[in-house]
PDB file of N, CA and C in Angstrom:
ATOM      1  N   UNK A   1      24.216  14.737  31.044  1.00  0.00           N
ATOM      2  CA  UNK A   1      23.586  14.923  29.753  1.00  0.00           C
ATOM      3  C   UNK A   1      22.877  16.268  29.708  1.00  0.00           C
ATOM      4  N   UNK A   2      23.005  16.361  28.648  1.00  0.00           N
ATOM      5  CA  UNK A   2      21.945  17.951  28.279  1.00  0.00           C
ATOM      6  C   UNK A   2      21.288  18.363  27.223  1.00  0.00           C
ATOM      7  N   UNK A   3      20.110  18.490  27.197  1.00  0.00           N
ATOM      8  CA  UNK A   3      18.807  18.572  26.126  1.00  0.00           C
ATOM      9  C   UNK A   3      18.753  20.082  25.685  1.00  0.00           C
ATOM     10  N   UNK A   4      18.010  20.152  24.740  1.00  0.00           N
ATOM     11  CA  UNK A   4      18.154  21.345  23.807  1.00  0.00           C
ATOM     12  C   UNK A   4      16.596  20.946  22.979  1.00  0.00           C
ATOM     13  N   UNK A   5      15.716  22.057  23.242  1.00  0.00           N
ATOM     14  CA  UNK A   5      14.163  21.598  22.873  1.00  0.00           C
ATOM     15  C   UNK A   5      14.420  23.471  22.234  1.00  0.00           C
ATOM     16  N   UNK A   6      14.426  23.635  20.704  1.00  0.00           N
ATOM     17  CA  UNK A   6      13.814  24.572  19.960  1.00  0.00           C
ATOM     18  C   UNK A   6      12.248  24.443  19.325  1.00  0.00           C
ATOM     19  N   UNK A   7      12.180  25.563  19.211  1.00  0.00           N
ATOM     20  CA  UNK A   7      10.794  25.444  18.609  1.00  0.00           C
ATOM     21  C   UNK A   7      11.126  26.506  17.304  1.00  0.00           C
ATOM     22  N   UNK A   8      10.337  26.473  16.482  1.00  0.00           N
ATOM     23  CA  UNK A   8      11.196  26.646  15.205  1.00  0.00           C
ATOM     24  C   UNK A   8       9.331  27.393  14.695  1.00  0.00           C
ATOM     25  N   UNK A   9       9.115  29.191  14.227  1.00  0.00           N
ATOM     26  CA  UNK A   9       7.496  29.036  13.669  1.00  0.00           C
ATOM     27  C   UNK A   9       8.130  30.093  13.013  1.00  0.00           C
ATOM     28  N   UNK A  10       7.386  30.188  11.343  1.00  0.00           N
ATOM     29  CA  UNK A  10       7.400  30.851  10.249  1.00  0.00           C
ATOM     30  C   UNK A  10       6.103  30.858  10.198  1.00  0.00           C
ATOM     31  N   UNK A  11       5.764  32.518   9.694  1.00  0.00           N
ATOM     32  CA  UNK A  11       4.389  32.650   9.561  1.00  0.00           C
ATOM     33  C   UNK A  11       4.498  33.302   8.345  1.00  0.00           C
ATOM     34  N   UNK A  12       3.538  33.027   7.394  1.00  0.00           N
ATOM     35  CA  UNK A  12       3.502  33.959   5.845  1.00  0.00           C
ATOM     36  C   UNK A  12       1.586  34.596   6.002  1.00  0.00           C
ATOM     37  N   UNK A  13       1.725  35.322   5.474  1.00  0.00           N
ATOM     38  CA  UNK A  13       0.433  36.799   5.787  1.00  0.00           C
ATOM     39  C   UNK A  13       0.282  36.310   3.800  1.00  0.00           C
ATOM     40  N   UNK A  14      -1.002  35.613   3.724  1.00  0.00           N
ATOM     41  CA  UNK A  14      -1.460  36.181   2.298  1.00  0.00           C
ATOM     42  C   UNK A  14      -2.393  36.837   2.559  1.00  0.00           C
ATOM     43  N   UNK A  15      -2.236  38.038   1.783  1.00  0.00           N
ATOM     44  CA  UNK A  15      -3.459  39.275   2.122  1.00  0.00           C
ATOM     45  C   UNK A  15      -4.789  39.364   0.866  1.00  0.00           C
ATOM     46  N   UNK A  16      -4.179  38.509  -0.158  1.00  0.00           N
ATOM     47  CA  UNK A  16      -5.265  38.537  -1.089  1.00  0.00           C
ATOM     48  C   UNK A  16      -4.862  36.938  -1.865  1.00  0.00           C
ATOM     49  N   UNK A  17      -6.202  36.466  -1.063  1.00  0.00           N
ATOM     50  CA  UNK A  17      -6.184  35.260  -2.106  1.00  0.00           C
ATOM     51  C   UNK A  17      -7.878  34.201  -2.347  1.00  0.00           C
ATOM     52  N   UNK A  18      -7.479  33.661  -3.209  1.00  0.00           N
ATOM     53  CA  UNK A  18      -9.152  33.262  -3.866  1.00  0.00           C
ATOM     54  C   UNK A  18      -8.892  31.107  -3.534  1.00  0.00           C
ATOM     55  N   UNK A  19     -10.335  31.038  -3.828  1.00  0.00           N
ATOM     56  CA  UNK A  19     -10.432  29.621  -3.376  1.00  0.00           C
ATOM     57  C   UNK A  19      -9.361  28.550  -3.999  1.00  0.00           C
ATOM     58  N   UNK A  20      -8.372  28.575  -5.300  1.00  0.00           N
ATOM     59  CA  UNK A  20      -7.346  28.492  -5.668  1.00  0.00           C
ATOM     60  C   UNK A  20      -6.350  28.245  -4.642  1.00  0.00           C
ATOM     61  N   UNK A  21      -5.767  29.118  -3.988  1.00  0.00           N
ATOM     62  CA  UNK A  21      -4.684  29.688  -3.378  1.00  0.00           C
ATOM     63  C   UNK A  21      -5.567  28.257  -2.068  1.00  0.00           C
ATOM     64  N   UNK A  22      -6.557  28.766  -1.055  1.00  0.00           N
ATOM     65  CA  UNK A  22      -6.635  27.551  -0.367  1.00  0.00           C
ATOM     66  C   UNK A  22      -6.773  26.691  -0.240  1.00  0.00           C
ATOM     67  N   UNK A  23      -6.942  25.689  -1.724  1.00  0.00           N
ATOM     68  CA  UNK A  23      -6.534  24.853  -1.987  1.00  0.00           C
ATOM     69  C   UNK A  23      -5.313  24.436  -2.267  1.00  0.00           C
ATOM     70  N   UNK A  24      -4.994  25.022  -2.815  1.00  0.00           N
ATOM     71  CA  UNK A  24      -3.158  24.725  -2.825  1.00  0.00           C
ATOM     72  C   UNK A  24      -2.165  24.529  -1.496  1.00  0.00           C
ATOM     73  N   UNK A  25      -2.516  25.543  -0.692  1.00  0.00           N
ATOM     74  CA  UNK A  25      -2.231  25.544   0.613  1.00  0.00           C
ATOM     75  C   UNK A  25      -2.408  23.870   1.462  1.00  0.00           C
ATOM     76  N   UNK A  26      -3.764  23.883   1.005  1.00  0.00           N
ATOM     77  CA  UNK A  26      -4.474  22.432   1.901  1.00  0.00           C
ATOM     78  C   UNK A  26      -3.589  20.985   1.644  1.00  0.00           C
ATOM     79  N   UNK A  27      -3.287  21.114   0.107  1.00  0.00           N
ATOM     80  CA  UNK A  27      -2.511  19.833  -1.100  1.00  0.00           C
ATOM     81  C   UNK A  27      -1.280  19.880  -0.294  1.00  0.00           C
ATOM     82  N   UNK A  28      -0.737  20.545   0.585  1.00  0.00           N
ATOM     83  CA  UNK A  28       1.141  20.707   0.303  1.00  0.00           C
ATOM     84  C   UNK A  28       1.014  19.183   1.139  1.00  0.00           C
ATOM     85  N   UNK A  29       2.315  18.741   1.041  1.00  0.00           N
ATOM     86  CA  UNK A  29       2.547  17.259   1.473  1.00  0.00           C
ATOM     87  C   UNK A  29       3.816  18.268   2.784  1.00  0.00           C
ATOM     88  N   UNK A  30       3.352  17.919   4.189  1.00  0.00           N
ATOM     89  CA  UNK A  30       4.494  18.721   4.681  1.00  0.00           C
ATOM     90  C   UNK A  30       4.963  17.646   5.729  1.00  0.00           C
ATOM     91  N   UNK A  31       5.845  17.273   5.998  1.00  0.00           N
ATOM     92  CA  UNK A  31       6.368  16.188   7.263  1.00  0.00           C
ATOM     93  C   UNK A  31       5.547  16.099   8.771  1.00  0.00           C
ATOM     94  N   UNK A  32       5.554  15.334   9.367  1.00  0.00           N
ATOM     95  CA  UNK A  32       5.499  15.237  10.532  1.00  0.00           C
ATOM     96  C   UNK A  32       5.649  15.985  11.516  1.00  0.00           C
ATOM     97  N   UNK A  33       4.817  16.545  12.407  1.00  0.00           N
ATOM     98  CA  UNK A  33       5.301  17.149  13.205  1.00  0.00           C
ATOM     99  C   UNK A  33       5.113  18.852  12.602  1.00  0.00           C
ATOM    100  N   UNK A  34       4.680  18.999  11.515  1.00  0.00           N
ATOM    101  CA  UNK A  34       4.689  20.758  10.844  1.00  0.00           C
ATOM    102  C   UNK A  34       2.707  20.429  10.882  1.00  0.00           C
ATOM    103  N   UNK A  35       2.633  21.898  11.889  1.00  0.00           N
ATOM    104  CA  UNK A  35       1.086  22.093  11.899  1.00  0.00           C
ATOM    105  C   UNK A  35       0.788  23.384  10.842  1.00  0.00           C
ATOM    106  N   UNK A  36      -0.590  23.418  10.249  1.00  0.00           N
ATOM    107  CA  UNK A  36      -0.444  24.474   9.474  1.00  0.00           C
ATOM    108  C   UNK A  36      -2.123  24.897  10.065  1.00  0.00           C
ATOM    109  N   UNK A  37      -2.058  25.967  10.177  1.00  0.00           N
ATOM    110  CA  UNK A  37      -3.267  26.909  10.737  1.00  0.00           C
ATOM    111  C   UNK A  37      -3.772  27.837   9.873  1.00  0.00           C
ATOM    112  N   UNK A  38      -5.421  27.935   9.761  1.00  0.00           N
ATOM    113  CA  UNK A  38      -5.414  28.640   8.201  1.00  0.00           C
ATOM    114  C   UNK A  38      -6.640  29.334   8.931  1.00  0.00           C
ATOM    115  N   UNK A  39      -6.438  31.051   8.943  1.00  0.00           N
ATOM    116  CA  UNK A  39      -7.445  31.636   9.529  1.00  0.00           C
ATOM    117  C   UNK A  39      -7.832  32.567   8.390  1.00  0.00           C
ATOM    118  N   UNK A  40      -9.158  32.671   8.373  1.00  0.00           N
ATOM    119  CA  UNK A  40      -9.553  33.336   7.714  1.00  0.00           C
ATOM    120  C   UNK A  40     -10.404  34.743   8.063  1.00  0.00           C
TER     121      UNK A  40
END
């Protein structure tokens, strides 16, 4: 047998955004297993 472990990361850069925008961000409904990291 033989395994196959990807790791899969998309990163998006918002460079200008207002308390709006991180809220929207916070709402998304995203599956299992998707971490989302929000640095400010």
């Amino acid at each position: 047998e033989q395994f196959e472990r990807r790791h899969h990361k998309r990163l998006i850069d918002i460079l200008s955004s207002s308390s709006d925008t991180v809220d929207s961000l916070m709402q998304l409904e995203l599956p299992s297993g998707v971490d989302v990291e929000i640095k400010v």
